[in-house]
Protein backbone atom coordinates (compact mmCIF):
# COMPACT_ATOMS: atom_id res chain seq x y z
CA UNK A 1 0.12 -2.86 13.15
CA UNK A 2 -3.18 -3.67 12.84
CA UNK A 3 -3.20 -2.38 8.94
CA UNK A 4 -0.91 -5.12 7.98
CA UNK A 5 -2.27 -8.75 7.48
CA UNK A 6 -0.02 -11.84 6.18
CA UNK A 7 -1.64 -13.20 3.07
CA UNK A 8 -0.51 -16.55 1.32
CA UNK A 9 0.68 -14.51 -2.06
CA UNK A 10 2.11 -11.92 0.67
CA UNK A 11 0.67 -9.27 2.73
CA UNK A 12 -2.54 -7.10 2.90
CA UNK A 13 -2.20 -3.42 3.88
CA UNK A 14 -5.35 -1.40 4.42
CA UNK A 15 -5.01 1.68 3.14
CA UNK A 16 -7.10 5.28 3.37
CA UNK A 17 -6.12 7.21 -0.11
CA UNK A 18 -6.99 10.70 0.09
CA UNK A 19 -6.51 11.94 -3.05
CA UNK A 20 -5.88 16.10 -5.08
CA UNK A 21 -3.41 16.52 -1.94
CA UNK A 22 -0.83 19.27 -2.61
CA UNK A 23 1.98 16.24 -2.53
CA UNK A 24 2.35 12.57 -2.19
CA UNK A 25 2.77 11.30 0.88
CA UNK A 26 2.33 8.93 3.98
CA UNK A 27 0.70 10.23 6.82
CA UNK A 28 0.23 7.81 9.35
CA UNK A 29 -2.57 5.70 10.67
CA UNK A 30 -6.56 5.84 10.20
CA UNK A 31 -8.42 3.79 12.01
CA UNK A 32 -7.20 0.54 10.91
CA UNK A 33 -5.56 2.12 8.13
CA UNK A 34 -2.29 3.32 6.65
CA UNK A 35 -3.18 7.01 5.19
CA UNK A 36 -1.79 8.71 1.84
CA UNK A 37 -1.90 11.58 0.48
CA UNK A 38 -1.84 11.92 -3.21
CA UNK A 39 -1.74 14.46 -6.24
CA UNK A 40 -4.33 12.79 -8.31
CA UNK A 41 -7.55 13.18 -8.73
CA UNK A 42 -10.06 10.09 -8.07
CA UNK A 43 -11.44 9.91 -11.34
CA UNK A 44 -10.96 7.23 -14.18
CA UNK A 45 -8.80 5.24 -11.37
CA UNK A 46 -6.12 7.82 -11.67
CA UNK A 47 -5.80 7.86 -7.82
CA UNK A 48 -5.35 3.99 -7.68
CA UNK A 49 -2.51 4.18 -10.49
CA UNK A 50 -0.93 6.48 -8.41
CA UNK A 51 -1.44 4.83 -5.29
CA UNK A 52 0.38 1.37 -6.45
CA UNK A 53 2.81 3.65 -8.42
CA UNK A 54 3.69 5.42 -5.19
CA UNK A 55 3.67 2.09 -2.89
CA UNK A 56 6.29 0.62 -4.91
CA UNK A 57 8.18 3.67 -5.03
CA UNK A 58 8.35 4.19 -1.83
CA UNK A 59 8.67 0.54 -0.63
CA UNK A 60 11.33 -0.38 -3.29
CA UNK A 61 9.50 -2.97 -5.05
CA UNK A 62 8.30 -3.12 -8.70
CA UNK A 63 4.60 -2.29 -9.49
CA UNK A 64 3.92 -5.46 -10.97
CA UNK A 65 4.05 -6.84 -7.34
CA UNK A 66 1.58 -4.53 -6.14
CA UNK A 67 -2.03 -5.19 -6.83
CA UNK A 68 -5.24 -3.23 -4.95
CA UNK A 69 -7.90 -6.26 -4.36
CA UNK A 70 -10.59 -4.28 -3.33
CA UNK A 71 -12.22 -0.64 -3.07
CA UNK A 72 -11.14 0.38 -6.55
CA UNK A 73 -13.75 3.06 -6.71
CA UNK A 74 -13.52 3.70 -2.94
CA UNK A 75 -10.71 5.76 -0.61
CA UNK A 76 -10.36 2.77 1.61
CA UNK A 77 -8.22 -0.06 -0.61
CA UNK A 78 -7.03 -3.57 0.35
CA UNK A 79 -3.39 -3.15 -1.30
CA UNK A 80 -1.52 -7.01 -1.53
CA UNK A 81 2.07 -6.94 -1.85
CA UNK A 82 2.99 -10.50 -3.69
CA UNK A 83 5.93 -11.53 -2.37
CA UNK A 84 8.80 -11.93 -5.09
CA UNK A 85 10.47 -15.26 -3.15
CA UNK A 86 7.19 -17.91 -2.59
CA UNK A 87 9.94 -20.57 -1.57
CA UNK A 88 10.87 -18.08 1.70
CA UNK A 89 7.54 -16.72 2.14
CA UNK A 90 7.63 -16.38 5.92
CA UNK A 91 10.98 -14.31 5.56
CA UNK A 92 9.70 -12.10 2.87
CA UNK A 93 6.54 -11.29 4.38
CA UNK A 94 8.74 -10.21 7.24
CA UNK A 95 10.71 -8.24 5.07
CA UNK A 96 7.44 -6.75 3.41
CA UNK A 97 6.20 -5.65 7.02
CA UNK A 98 9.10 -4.09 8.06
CA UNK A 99 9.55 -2.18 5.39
CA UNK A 100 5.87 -0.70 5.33
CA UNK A 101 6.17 0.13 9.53
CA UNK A 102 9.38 2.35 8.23
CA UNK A 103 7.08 4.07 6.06
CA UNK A 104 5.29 5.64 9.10
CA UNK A 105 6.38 9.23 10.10
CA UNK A 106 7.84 9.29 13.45
């Protein structure tokens, strides 16, 4: 997955938000990215709220660990999810990818 990057807190996902969608949701892939779709609007960083909010939801993970790096005020985001266990980093960013690839719609 070329969306998915090991970090040293974690991983990296890119991520394409396309937000005032009729629900929230994953889509798939763009470009090098993983695509949602989400209710809010992209104004006063509603959409990135939502966006970690919706990550952690969906991944299982609390949204303190979730933390957008870059492209706050754009639809493309660099999302890092910190991994919880730093003394068995390899294994949780394992556990990290695999759960985002489940994510994906068949």
């Amino acid at each position: 997955m070329s969306f998915i990057q090991k970090h040293p807190r974690g991983i990296l996902i890119n991520v394409f938000v396309q937000p005032r969608a009729s629900k929230n949701t994953i889509v798939g892939c763009h470009g090098d990215a993983l695509k949602i779709k989400l209710t809010s609007p992209p104004v006063d960083g509603a959409a990135n709220k939502m966006c970690v909010q919706f990550l952690a939801k969906c991944l299982q993970v609390p949204k303190s660990s979730i933390e957008i790096i870059s492209g706050h005020t754009s639809r493309t985001k660099r999302v890092l999810l910190c991994s919880k266990d730093e003394k068995n980093l390899k294994n949780e960013q394992e556990r990290l990818t695999r759960s985002v690839k489940l994510l994906l719609p068949s």
